[in-house]
Each structure stands twice: as structure tokens, then as C-alpha cells.
Protein backbone atom coordinates (compact mmCIF):
# COMPACT_ATOMS: atom_id res chain seq x y z
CA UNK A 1 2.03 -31.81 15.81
CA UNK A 2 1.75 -28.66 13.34
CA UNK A 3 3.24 -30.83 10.46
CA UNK A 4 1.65 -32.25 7.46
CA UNK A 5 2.44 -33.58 4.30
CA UNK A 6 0.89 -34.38 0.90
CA UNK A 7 0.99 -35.66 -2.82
CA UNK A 8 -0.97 -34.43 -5.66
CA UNK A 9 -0.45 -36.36 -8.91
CA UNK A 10 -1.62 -35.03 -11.73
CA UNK A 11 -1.17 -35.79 -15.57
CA UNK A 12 -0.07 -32.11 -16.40
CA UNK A 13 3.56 -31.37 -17.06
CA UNK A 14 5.67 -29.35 -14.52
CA UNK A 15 5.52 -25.78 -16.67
CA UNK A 16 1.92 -26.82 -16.82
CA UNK A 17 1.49 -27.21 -13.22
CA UNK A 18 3.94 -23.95 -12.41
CA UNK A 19 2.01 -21.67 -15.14
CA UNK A 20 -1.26 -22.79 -12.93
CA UNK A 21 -0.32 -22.06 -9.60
CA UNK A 22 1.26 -19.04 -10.95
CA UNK A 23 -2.55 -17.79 -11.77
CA UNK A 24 -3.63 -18.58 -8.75
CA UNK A 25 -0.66 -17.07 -6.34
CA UNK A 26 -0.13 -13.16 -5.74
CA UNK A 27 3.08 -11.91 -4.40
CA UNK A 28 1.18 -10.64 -1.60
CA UNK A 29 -1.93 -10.30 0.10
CA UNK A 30 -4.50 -7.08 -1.35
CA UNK A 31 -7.31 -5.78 -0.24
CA UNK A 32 -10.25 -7.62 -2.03
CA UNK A 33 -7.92 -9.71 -3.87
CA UNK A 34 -9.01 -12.39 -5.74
CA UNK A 35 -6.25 -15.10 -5.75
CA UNK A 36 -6.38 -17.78 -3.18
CA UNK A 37 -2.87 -17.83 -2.14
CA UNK A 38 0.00 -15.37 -1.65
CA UNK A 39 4.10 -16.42 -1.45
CA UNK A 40 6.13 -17.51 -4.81
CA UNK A 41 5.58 -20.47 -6.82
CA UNK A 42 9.56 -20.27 -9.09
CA UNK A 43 10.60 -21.86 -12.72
CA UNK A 44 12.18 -24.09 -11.30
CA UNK A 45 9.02 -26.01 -9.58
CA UNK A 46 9.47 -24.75 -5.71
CA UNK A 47 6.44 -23.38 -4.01
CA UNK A 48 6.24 -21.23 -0.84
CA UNK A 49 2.62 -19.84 -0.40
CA UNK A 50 0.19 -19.23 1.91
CA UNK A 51 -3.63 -18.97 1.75
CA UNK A 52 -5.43 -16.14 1.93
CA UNK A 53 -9.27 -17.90 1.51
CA UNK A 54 -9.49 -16.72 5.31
CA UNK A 55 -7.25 -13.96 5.57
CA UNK A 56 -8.28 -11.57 8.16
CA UNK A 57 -7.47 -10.34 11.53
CA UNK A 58 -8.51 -13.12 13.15
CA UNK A 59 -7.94 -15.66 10.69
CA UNK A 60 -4.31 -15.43 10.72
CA UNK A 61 -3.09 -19.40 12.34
CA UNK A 62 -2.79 -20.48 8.31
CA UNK A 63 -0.35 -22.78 6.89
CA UNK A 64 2.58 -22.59 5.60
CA UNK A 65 2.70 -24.05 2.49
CA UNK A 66 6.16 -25.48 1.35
CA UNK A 67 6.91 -27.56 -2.10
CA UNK A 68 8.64 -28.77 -4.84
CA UNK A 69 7.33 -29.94 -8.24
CA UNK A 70 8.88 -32.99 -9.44
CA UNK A 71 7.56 -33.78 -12.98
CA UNK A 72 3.30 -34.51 -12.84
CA UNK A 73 3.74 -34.68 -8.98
CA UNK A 74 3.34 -31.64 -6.82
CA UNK A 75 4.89 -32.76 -2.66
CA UNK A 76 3.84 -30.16 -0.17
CA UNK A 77 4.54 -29.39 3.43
CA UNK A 78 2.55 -27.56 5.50
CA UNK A 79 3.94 -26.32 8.53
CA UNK A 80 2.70 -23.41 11.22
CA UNK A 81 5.03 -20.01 10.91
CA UNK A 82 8.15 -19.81 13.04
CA UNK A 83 6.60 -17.02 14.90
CA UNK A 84 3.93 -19.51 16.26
CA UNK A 85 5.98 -21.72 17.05
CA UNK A 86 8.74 -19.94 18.75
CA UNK A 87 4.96 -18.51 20.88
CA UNK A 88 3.97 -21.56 21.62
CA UNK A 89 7.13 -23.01 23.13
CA UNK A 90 7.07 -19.30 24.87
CA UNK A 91 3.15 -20.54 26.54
CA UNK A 92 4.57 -23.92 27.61
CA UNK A 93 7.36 -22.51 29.18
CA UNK A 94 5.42 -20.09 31.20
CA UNK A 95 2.63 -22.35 31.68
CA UNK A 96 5.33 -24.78 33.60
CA UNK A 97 6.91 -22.03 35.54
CA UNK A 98 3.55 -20.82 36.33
CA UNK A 99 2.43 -24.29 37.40
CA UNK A 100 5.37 -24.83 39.77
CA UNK A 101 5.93 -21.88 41.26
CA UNK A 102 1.96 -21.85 42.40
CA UNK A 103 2.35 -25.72 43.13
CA UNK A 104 5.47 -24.57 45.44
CA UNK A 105 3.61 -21.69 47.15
CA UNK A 106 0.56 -23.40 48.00
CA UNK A 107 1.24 -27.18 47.53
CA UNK A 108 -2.43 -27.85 46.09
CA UNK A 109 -3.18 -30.50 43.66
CA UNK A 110 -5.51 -28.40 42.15
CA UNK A 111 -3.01 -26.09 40.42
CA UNK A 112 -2.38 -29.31 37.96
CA UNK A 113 -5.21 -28.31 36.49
CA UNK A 114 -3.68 -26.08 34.19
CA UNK A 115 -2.11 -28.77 32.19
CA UNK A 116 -5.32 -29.97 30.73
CA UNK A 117 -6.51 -26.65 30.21
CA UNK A 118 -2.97 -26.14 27.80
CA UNK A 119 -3.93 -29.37 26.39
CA UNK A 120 -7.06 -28.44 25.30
CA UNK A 121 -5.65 -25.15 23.98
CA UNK A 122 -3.28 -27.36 21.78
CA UNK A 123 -6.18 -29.67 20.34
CA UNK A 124 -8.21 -26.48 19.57
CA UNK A 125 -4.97 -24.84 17.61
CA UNK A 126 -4.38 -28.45 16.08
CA UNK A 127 -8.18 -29.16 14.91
CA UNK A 128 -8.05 -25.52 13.63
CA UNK A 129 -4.74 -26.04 11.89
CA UNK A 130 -5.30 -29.14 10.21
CA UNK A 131 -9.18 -27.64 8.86
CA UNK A 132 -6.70 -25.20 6.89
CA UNK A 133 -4.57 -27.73 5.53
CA UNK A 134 -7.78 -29.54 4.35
CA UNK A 135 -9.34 -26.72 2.70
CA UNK A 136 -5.89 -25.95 1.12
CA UNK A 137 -5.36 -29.15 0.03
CA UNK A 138 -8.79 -29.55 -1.44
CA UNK A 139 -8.42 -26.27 -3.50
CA UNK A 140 -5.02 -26.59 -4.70
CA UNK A 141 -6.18 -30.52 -6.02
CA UNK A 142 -9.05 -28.79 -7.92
CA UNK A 143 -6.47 -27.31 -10.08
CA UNK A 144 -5.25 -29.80 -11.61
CA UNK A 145 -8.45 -31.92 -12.48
């Protein structure tokens, strides 16, 4: 669900491409910074960044940005943080025990209701998640036009 991948072909060579995103990546995030992305983009073509376009203290479900250069081709992966996810499965988990022991106690239907409300939680996170991955994807392609 918080999983994405992508292509970017480009006619640059791979030292090309690395000495690019090497411009355009910080080691990490500064105050007022001007770079669009913090992680590590290495020599020999593998990228681990995240952006910072958003960063702030509510702005912090970004992706994870995972990739490897493979000649003019750039193949990313962007994934949520392990943190999130190891959260998430933490709210589903309560949200069940929650769910049943209320269901137990008071045997009303209406206690079901808290499954669409986690639903809708999820589509939020996911509509939010995959806006990132769009604008990240649209700024790291304008780098190599």
C-alpha cells in the first residue's frame, strides 16, 4: 500500500546523473537549506534520500527514496520509514483489540464502526503519501531534462 516504484531514463551518463543528484542532496537536513533532498547518493550509482521540499514538524509522512543507477536509467523505490510502519501495524492491532473487546462487552453492531473510520485513516495517509512521491518524482525528472 505504501510502495511505489519508478523509471527515469535519461540520455546522461551514470557519473553524469550521480554528479547531479549529488548537487541537489545534503547529508542532512539544515535550517533554511536549500537542497531538495537529504540521504546519500554513492559512486557507485545507489541512492538513499529523502525530501525535504516539505520538511517540517508536521510534514514529516515523506518518502523514502531508495535507488540504483544503472547506466542512463535511474530505478527508484519509494517506501514509508520503518518507524511508520512498525506504528501503523501498532494502530491496527489496537484498533482490533479495541473493536472486540467493546464488541464483547456490549455486543452492539455499532462498535464496527470503527473499521471504516481506520479505513479512511489509511486512504488519507495513502492519498497523502503518494502526493509526495508525485512531487518527488516530478522534481527529481526535471533534472535530467
Amino acid at each position: 500500500m505504501f510502495k511505489k516504484s519508478h523509471s527515469i531514463k535519461t540520455s546522461l551518463s551514470k557519473e553524469e546523473i550521480i554528479a547531479i543528484l549529488q548537487t541537489k542532496v545534503e547529508n542532512f537536513h539544515r535550517d533554511n537549506s536549500k537542497f531538495d533532498f537529504e540521504g546519500n547518493v554513492n559512486l557507485r550509482g545507489e541512492i538513499n534520500i529523502k525530501p525535504t521540499f516539505d520538511f517540517g514538524p508536521r510534514e514529516q509522512f515523506r518518502p523514502e527514496i531508495l535507488g540504483k543507477i544503472h547506466g542512463s536509467s535511474i530505478d527508484l523505490e519509494f517506501t514509508i520509514s520503518s518507524f511508520l510502519k512498525r506504528l501503523f501495524l501498532l494502530i491496527i492491532a489496537m484498533e482490533f483489540v479495541f473493536v472486540v473487546f467493546i464488541y464483547n462487552k456490549f455486543e452492539d453492531l455499532q462498535v464496527l464502526l470503527f473499521f471504516p473510520f481506520l479505513l479512511i485513516f489509511f486512504l488519507v495517509l495513502k492519498f497523502t503519501f503518494d502526493s509526495k512521491v508525485k512531487k518527488s518524482i516530478a522534481l527529481l525528472e526535471s533534472y535530467f531534462k
